[in-house]
PDB file of N, CA and C in Angstrom:
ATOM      1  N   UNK A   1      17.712 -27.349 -38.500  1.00  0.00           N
ATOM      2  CA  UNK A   1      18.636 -26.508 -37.773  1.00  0.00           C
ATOM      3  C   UNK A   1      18.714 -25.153 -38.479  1.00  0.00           C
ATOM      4  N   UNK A   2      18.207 -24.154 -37.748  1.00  0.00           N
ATOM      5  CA  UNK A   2      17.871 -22.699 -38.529  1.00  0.00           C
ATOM      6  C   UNK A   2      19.770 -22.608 -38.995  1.00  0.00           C
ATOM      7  N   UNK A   3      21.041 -22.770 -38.561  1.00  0.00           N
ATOM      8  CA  UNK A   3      22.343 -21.769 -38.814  1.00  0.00           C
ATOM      9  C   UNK A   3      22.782 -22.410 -39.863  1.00  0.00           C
ATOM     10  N   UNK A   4      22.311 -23.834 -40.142  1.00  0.00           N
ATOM     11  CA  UNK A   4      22.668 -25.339 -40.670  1.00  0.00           C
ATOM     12  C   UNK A   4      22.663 -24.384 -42.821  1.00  0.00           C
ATOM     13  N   UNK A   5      23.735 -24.422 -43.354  1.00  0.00           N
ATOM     14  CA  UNK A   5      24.095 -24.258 -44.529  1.00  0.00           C
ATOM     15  C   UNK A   5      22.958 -25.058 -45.599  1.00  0.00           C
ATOM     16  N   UNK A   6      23.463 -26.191 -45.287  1.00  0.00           N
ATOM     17  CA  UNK A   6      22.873 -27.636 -46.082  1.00  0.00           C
ATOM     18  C   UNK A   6      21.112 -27.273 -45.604  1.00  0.00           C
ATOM     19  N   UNK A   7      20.617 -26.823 -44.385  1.00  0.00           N
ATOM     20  CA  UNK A   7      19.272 -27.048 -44.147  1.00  0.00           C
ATOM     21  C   UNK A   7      18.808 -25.875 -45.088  1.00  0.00           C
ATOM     22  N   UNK A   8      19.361 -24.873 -44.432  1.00  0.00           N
ATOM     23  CA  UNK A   8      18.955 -23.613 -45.711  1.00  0.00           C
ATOM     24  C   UNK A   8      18.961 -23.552 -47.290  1.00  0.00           C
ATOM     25  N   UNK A   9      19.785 -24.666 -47.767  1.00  0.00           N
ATOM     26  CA  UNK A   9      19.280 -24.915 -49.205  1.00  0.00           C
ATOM     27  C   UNK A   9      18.035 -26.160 -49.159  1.00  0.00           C
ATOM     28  N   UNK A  10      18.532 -26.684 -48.298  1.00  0.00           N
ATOM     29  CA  UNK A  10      17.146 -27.986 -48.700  1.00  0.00           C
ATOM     30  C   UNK A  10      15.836 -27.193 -48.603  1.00  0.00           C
ATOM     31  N   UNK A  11      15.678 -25.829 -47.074  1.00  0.00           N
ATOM     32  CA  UNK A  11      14.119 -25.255 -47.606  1.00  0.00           C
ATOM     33  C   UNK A  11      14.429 -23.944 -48.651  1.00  0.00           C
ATOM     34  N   UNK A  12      15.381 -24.115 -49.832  1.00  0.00           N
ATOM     35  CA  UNK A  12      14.899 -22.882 -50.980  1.00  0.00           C
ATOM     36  C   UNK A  12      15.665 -21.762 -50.113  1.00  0.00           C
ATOM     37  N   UNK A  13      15.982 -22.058 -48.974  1.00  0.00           N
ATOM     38  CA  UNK A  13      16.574 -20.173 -48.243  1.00  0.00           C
ATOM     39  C   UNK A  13      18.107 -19.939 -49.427  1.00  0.00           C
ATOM     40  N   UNK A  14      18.974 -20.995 -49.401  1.00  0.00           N
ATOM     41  CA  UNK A  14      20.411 -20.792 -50.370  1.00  0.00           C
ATOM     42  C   UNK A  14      19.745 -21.468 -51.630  1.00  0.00           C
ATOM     43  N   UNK A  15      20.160 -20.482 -52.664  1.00  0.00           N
ATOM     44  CA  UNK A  15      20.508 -21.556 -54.351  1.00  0.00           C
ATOM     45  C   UNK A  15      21.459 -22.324 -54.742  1.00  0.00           C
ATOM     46  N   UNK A  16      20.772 -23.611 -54.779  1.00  0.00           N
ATOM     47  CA  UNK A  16      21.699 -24.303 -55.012  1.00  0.00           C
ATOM     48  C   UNK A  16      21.850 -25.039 -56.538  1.00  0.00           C
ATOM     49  N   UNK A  17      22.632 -25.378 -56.981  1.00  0.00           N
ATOM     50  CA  UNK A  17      22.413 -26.486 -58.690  1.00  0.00           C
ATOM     51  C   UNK A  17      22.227 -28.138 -58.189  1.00  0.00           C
ATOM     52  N   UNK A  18      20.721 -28.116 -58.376  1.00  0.00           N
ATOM     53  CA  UNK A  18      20.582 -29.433 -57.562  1.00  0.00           C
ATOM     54  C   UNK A  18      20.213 -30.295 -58.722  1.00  0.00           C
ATOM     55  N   UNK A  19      20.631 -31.531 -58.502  1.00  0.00           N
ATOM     56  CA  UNK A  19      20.664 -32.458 -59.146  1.00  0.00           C
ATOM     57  C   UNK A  19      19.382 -33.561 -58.981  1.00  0.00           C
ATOM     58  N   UNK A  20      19.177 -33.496 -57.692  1.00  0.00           N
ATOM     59  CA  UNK A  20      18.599 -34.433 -57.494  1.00  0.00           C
ATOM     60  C   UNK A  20      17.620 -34.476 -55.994  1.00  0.00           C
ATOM     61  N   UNK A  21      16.536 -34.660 -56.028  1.00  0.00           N
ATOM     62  CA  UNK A  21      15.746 -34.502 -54.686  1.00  0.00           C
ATOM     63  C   UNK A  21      14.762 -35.482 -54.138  1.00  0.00           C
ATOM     64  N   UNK A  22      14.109 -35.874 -53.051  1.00  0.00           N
ATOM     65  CA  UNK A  22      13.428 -36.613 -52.668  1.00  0.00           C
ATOM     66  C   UNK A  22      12.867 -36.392 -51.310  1.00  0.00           C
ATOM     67  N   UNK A  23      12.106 -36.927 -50.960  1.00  0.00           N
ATOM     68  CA  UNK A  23      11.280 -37.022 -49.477  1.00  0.00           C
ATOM     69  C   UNK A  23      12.221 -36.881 -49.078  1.00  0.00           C
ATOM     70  N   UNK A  24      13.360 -37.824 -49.058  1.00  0.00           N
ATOM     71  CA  UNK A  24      14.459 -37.904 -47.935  1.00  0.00           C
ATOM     72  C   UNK A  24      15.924 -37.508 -48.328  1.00  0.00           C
ATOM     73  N   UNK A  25      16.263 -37.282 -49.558  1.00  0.00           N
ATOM     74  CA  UNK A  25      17.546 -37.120 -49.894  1.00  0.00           C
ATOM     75  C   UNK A  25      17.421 -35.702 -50.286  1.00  0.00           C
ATOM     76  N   UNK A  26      18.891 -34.948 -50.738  1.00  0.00           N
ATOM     77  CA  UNK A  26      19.146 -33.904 -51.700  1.00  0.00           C
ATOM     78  C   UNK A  26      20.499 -33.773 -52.009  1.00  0.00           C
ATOM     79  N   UNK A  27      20.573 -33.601 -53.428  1.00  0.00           N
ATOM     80  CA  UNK A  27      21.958 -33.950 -54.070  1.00  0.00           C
ATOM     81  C   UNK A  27      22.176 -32.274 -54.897  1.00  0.00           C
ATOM     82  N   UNK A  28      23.335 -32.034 -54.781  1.00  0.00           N
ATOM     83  CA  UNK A  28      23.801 -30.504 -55.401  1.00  0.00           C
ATOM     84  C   UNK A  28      24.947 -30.642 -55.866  1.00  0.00           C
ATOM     85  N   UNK A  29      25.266 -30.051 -56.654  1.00  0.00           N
ATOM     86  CA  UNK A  29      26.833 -29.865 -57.017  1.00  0.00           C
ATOM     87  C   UNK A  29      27.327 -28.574 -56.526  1.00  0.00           C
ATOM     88  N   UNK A  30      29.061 -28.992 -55.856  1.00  0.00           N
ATOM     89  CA  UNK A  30      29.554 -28.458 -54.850  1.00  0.00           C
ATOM     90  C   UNK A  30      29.354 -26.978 -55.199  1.00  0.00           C
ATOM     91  N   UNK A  31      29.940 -26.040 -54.622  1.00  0.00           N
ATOM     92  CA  UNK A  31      30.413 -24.325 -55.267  1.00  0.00           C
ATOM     93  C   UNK A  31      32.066 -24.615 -55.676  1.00  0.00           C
ATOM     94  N   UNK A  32      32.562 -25.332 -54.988  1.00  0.00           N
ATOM     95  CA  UNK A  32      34.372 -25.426 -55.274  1.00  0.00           C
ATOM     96  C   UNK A  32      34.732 -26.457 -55.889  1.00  0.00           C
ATOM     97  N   UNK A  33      34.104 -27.355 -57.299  1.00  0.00           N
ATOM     98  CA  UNK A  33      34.388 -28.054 -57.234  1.00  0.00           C
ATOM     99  C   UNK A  33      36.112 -28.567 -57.445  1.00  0.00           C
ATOM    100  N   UNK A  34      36.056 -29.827 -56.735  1.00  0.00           N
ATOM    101  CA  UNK A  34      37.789 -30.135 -56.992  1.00  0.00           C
ATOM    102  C   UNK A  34      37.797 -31.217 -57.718  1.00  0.00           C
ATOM    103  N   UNK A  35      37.369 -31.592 -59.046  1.00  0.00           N
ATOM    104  CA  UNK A  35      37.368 -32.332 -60.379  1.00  0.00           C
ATOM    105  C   UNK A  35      35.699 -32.236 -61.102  1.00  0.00           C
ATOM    106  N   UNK A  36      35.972 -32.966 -62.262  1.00  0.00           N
ATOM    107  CA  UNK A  36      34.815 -32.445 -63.055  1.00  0.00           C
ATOM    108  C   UNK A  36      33.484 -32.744 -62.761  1.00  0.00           C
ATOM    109  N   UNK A  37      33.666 -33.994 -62.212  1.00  0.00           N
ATOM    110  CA  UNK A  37      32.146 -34.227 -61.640  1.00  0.00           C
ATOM    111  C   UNK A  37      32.392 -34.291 -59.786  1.00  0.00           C
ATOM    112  N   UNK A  38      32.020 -33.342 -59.033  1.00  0.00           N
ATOM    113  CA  UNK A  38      31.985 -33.383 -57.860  1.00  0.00           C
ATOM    114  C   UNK A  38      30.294 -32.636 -56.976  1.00  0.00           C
ATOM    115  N   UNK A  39      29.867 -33.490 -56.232  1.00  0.00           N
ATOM    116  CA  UNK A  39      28.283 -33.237 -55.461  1.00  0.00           C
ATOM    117  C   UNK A  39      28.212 -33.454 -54.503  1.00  0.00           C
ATOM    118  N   UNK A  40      27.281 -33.739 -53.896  1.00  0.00           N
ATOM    119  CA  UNK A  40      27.284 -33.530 -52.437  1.00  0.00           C
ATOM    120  C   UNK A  40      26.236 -33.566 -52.349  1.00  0.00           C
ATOM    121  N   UNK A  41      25.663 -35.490 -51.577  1.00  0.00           N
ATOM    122  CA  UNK A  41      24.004 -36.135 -51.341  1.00  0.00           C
ATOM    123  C   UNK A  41      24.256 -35.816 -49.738  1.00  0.00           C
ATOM    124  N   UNK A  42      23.137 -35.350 -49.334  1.00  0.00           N
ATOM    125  CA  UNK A  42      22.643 -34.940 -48.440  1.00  0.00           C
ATOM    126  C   UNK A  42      21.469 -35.634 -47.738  1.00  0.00           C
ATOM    127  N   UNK A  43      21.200 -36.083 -46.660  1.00  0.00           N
ATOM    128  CA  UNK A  43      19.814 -36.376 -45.582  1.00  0.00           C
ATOM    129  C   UNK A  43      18.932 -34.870 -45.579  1.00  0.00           C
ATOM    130  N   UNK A  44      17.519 -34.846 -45.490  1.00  0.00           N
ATOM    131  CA  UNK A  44      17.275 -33.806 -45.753  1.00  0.00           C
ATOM    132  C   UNK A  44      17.132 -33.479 -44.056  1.00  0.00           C
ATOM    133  N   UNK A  45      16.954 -34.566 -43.508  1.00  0.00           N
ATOM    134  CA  UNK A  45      16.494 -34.934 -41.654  1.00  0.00           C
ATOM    135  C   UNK A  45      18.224 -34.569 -41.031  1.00  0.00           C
ATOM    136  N   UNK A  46      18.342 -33.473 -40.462  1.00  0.00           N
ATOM    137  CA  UNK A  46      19.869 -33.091 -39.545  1.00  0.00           C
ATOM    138  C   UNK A  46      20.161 -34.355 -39.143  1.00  0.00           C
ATOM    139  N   UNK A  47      20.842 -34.638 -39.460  1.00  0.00           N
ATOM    140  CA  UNK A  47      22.182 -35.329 -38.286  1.00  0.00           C
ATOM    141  C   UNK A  47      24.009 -35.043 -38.794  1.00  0.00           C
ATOM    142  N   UNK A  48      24.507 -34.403 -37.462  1.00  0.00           N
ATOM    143  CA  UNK A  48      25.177 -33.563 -37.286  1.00  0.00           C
ATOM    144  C   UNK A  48      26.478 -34.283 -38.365  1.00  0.00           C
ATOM    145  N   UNK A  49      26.717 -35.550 -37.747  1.00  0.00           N
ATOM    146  CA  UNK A  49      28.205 -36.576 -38.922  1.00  0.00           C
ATOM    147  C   UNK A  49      27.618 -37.840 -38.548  1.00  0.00           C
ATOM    148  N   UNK A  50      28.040 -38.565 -39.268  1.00  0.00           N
ATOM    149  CA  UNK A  50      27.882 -39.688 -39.611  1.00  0.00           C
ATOM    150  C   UNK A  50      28.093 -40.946 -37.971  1.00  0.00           C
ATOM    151  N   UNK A  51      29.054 -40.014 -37.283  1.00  0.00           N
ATOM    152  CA  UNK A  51      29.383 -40.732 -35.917  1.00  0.00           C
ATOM    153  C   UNK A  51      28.141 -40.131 -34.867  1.00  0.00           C
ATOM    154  N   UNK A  52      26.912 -39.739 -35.128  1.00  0.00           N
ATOM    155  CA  UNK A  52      25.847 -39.024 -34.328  1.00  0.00           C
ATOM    156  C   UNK A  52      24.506 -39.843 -35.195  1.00  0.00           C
ATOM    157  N   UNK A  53      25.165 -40.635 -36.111  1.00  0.00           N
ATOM    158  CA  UNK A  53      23.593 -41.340 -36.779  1.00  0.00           C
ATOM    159  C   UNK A  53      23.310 -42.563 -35.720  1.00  0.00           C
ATOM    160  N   UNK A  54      22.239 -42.741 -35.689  1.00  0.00           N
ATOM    161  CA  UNK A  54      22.102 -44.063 -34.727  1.00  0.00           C
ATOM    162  C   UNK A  54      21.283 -45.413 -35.320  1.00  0.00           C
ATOM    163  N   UNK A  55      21.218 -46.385 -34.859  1.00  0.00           N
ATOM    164  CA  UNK A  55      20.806 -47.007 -34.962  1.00  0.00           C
ATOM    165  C   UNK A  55      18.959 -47.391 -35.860  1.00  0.00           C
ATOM    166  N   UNK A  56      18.204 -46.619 -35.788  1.00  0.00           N
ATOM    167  CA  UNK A  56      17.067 -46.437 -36.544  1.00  0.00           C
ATOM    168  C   UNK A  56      17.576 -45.655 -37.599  1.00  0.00           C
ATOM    169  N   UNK A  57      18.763 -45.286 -38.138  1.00  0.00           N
ATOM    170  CA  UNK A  57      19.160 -44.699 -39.597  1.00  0.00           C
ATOM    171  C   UNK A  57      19.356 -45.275 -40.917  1.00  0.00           C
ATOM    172  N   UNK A  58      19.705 -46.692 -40.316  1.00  0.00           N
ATOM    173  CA  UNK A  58      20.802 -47.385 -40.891  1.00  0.00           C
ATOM    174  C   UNK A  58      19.836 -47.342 -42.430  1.00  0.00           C
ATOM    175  N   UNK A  59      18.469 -47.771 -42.523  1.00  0.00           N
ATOM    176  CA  UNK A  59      17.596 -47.711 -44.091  1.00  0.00           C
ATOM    177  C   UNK A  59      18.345 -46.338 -45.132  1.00  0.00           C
ATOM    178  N   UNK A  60      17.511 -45.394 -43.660  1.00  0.00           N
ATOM    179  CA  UNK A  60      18.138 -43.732 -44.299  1.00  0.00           C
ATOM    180  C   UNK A  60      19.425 -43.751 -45.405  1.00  0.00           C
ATOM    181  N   UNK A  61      20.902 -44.049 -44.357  1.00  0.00           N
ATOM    182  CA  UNK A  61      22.223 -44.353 -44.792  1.00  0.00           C
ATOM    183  C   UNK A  61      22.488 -45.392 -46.049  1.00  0.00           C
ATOM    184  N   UNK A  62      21.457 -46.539 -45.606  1.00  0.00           N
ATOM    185  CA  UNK A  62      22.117 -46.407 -47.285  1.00  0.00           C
ATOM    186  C   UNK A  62      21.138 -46.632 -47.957  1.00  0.00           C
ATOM    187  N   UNK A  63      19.950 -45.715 -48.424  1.00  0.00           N
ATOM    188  CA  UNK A  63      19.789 -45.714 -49.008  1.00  0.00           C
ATOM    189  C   UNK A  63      20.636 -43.877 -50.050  1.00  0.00           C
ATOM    190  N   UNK A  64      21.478 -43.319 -49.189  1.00  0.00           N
ATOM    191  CA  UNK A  64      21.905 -42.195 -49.122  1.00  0.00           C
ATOM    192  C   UNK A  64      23.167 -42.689 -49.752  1.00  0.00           C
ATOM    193  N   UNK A  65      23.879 -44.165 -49.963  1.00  0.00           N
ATOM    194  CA  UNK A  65      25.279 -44.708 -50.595  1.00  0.00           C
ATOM    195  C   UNK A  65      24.228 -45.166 -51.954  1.00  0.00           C
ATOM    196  N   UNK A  66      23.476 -45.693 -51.510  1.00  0.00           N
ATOM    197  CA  UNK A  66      22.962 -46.575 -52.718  1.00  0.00           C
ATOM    198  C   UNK A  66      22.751 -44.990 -54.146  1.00  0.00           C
ATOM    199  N   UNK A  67      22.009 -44.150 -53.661  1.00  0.00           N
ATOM    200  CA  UNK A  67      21.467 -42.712 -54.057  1.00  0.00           C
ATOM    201  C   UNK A  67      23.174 -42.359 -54.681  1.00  0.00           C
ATOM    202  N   UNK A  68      24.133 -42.417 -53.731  1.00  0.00           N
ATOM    203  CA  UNK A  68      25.528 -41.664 -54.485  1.00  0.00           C
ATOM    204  C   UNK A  68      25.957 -42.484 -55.718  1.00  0.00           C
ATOM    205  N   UNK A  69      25.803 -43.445 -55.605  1.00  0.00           N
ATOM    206  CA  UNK A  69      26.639 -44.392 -56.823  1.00  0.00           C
ATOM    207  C   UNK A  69      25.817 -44.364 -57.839  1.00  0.00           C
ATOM    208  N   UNK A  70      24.812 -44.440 -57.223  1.00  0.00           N
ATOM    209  CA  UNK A  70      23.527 -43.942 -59.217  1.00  0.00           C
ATOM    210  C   UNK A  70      23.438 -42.686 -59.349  1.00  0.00           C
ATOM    211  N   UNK A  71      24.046 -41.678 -58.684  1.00  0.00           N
ATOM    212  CA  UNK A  71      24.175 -40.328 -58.881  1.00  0.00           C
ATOM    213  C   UNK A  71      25.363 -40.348 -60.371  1.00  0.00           C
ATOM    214  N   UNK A  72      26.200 -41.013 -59.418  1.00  0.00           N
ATOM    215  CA  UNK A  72      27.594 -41.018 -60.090  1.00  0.00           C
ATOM    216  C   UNK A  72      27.631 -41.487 -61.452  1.00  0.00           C
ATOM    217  N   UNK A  73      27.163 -42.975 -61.457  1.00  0.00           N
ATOM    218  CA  UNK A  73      26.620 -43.085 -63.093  1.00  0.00           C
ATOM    219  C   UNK A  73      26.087 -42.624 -64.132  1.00  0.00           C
ATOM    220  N   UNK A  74      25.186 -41.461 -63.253  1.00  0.00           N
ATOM    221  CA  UNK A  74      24.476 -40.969 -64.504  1.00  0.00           C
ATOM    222  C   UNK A  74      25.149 -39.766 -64.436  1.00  0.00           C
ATOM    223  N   UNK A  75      26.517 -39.348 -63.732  1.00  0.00           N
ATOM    224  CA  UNK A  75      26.602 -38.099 -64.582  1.00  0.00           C
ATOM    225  C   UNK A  75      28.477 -38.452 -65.257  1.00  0.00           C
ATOM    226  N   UNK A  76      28.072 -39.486 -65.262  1.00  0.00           N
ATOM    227  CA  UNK A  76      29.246 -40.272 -66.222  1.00  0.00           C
ATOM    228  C   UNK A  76      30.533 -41.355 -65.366  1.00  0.00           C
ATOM    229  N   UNK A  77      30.560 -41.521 -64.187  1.00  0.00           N
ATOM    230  CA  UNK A  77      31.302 -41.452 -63.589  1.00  0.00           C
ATOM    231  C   UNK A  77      31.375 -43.544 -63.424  1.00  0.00           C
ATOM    232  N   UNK A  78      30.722 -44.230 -64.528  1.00  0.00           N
ATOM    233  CA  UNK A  78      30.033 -45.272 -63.901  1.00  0.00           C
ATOM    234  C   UNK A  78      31.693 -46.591 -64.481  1.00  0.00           C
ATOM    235  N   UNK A  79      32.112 -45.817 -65.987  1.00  0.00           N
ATOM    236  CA  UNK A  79      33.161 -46.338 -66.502  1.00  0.00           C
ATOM    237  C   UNK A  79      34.708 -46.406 -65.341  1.00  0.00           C
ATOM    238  N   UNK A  80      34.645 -45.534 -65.179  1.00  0.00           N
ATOM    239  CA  UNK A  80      35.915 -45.177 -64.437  1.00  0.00           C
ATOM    240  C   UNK A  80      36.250 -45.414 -62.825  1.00  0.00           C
ATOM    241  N   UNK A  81      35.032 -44.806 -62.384  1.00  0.00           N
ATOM    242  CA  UNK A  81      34.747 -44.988 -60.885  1.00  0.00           C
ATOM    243  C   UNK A  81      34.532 -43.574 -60.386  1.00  0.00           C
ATOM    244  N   UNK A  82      34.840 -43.373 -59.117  1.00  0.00           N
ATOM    245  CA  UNK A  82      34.398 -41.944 -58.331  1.00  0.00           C
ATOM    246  C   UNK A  82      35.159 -42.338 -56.981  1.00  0.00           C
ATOM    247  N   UNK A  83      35.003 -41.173 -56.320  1.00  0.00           N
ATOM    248  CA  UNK A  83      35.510 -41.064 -54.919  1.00  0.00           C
ATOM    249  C   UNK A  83      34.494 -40.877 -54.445  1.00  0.00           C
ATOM    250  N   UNK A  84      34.053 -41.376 -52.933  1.00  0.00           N
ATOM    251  CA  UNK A  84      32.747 -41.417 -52.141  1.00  0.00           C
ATOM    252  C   UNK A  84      33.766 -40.991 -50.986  1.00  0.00           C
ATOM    253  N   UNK A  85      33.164 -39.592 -50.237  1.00  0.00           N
ATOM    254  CA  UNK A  85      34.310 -39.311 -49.079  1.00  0.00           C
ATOM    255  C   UNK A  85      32.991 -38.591 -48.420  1.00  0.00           C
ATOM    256  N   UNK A  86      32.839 -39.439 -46.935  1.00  0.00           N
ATOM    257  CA  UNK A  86      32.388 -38.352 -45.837  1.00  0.00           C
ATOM    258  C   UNK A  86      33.192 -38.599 -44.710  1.00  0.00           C
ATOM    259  N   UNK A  87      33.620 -36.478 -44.818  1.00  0.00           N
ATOM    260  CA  UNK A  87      34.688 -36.182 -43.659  1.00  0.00           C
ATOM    261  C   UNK A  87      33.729 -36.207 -42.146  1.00  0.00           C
ATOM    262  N   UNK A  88      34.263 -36.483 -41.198  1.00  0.00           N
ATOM    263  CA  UNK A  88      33.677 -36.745 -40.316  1.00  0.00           C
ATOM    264  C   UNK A  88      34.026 -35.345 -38.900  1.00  0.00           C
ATOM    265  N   UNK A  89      33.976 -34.617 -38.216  1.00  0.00           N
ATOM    266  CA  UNK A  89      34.347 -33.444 -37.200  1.00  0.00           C
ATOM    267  C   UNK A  89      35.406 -32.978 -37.608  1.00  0.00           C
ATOM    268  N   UNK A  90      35.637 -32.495 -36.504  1.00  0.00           N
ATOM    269  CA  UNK A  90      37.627 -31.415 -36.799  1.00  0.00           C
ATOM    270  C   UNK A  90      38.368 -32.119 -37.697  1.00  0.00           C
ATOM    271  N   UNK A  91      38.864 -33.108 -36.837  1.00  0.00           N
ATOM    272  CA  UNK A  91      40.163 -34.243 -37.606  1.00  0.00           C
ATOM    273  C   UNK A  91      39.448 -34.932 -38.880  1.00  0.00           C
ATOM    274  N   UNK A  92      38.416 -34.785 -39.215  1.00  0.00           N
ATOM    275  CA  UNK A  92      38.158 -35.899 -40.258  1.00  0.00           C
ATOM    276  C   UNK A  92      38.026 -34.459 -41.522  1.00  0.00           C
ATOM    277  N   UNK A  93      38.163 -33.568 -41.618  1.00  0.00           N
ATOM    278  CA  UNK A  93      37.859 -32.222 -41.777  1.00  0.00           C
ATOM    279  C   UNK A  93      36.639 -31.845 -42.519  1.00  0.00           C
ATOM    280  N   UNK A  94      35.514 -31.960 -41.565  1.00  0.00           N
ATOM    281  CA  UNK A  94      34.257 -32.041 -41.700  1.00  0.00           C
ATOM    282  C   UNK A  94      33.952 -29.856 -41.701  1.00  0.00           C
ATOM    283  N   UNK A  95      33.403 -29.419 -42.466  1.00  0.00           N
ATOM    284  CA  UNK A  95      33.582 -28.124 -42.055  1.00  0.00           C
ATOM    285  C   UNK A  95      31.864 -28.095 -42.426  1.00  0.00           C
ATOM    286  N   UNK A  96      31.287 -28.480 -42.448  1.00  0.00           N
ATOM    287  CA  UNK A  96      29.406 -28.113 -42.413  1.00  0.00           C
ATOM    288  C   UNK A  96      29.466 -28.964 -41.475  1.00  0.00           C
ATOM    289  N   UNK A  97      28.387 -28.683 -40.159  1.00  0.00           N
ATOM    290  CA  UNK A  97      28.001 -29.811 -39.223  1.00  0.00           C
ATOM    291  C   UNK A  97      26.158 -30.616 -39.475  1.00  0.00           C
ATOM    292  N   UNK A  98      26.577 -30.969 -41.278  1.00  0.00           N
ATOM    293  CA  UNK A  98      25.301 -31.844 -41.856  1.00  0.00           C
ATOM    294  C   UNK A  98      25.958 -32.507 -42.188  1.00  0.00           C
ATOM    295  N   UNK A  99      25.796 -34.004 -42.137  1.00  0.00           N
ATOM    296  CA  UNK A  99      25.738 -35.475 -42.492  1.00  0.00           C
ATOM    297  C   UNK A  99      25.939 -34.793 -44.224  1.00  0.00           C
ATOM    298  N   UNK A 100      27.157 -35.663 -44.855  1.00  0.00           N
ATOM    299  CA  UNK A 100      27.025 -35.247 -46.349  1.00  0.00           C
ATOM    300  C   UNK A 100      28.585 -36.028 -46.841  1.00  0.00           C
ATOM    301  N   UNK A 101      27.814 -36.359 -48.019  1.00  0.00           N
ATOM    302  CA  UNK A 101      28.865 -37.438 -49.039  1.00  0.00           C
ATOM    303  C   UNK A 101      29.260 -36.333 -50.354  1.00  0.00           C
ATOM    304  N   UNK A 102      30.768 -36.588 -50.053  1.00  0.00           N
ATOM    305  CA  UNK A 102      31.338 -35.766 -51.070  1.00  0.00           C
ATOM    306  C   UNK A 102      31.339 -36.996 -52.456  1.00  0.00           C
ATOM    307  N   UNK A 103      31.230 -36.801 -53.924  1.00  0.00           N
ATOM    308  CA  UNK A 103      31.394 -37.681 -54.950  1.00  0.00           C
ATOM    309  C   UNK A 103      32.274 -37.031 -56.032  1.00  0.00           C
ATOM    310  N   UNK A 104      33.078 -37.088 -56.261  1.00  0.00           N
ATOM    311  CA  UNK A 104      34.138 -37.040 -56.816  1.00  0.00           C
ATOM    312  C   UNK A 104      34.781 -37.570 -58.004  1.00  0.00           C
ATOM    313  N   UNK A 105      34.506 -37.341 -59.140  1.00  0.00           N
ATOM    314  CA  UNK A 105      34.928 -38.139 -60.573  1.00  0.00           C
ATOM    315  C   UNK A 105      35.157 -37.545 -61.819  1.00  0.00           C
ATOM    316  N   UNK A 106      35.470 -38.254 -62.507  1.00  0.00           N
ATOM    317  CA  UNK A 106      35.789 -37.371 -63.794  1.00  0.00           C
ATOM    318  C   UNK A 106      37.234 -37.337 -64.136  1.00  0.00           C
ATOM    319  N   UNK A 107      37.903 -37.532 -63.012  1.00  0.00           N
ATOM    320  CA  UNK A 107      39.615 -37.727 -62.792  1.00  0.00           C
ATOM    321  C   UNK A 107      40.177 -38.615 -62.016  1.00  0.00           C
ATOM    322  N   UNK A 108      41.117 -38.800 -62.182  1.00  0.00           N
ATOM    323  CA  UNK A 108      41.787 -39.944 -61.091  1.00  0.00           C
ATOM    324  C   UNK A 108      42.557 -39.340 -60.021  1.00  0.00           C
ATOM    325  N   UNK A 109      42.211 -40.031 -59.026  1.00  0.00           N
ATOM    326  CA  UNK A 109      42.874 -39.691 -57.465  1.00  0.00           C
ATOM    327  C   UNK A 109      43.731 -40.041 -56.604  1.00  0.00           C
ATOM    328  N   UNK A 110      44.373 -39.724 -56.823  1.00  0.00           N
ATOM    329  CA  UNK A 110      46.066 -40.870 -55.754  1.00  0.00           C
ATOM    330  C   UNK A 110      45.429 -41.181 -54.800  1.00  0.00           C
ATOM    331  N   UNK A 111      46.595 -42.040 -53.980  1.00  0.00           N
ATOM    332  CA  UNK A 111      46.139 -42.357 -52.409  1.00  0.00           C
ATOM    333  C   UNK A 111      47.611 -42.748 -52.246  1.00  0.00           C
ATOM    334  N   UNK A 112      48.090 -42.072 -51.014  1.00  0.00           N
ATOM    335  CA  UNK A 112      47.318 -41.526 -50.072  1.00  0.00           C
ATOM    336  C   UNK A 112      46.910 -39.775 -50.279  1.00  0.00           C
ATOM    337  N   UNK A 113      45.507 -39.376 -50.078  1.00  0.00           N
ATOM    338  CA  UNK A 113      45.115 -37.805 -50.839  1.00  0.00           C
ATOM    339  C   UNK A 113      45.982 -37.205 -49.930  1.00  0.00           C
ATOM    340  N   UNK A 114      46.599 -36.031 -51.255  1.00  0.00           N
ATOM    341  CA  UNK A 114      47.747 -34.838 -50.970  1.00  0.00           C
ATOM    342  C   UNK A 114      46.951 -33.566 -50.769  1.00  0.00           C
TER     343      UNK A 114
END
């Protein structure tokens, strides 16, 4: 998707601090982050949210959860735990329209999030 944020770093158009890459994945750490370890694994293949993936994804998907939680370990997050959050459209407050897992750690997180 040429307007697509997330597509423009996966081909080199935005710089990003990437962590991590593959045929099919790409992992960056955020620009805002909101605690010490926070990234953002990515499909490198568009799909718009997570409620637009279909049925031939499902390998893709997790191998895209499986990819976040060994992200998370190795950048320390394996003792304590992490937050795994994908916002989903308007109401879910999705603001890139790319498929993408926020990871979150380093601190602890109430619930219900303020």
């Amino acid at each position: 998707m040429s307007d697509c944020i997330f597509c423009k770093i996966i081909h080199g158009e935005i710089p990003s601090k990437k962590i991590y890459e593959d045929e099919e994945l790409c992992a960056f750490h955020d620009v805002t982050p909101q605690s010490p370890v926070h990234f953002l694994l990515i499909p490198k293949r568009h799909i718009r949210n997570i409620m637009e993936a279909e049925m031939n994804d499902t390998a893709l998907l997790g191998r895209l959860l499986y990819k976040a939680q060994e992200l998370a370990v190795t950048l320390g997050c394996g003792e304590n735990g992490a937050r795994f959050v994908i916002n989903c459209k308007k109401d879910g407050g999705q603001t890139v329209d790319h498929l993408h897992i926020h990871v979150l750690g380093g601190r602890y997180f109430d619930w219900p999030p303020g």
